[in-house]
Protein backbone atom coordinates (compact mmCIF):
# COMPACT_ATOMS: atom_id res chain seq x y z
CA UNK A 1 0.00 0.00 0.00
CA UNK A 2 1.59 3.48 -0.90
CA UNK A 3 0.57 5.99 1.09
CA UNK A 4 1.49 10.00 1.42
CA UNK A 5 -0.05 11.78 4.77
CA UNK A 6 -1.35 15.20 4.61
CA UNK A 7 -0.50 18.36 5.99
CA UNK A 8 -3.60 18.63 7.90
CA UNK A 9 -7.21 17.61 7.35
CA UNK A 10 -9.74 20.10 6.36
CA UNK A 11 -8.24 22.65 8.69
CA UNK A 12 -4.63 23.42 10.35
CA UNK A 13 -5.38 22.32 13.66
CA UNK A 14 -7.14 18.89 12.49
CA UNK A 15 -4.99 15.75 12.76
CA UNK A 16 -3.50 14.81 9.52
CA UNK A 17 -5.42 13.48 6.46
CA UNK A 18 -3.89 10.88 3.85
CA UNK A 19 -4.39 9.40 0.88
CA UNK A 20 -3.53 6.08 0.33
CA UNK A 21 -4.11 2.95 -2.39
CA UNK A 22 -4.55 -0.59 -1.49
CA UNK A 23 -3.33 -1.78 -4.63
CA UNK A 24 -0.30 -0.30 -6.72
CA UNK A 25 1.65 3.15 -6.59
CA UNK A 26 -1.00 6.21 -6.08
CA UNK A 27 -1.81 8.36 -9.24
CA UNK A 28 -0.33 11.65 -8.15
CA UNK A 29 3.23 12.77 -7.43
CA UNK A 30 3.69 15.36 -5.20
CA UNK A 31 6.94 17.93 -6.50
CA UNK A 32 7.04 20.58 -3.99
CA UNK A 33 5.90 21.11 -0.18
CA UNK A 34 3.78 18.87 1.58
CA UNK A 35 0.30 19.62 0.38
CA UNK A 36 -3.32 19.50 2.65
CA UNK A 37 -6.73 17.83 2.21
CA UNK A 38 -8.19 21.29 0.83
CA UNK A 39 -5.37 21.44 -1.78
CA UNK A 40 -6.31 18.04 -3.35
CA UNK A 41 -10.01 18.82 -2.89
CA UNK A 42 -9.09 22.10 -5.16
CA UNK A 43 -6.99 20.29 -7.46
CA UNK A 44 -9.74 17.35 -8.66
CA UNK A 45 -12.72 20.55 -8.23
CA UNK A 46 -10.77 22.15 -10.66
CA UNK A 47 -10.51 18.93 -13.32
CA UNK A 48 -14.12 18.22 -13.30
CA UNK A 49 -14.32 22.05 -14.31
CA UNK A 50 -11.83 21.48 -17.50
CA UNK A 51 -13.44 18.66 -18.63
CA UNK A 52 -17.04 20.88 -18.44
């Protein structure tokens, strides 16, 4: 299982999030910082928006 913990959950002073697949390597690769649950929230809000 590959996993890659979050900065925080929906807000700073929430434990940490994380996003994780069972099976094989996950589909995102992270290049700079250590992003948050509201970042990746953002980032697939914005895709279904593209492909609108």
């Amino acid at each position: 299982m590959k996993e890659l913990e979050l900065k925080y959950g929906c807000n700073p002073n929430q434990k940490p999030s994380r996003i994780f697949m069972n099976d094989g390597d996950l589909p995102i690769e992270v290049l700079n910082g250590k992003p948050g649950y509201i970042n990746f929230l953002d980032a697939f809000n914005v895709g279904s928006l593209l492909r609108n």
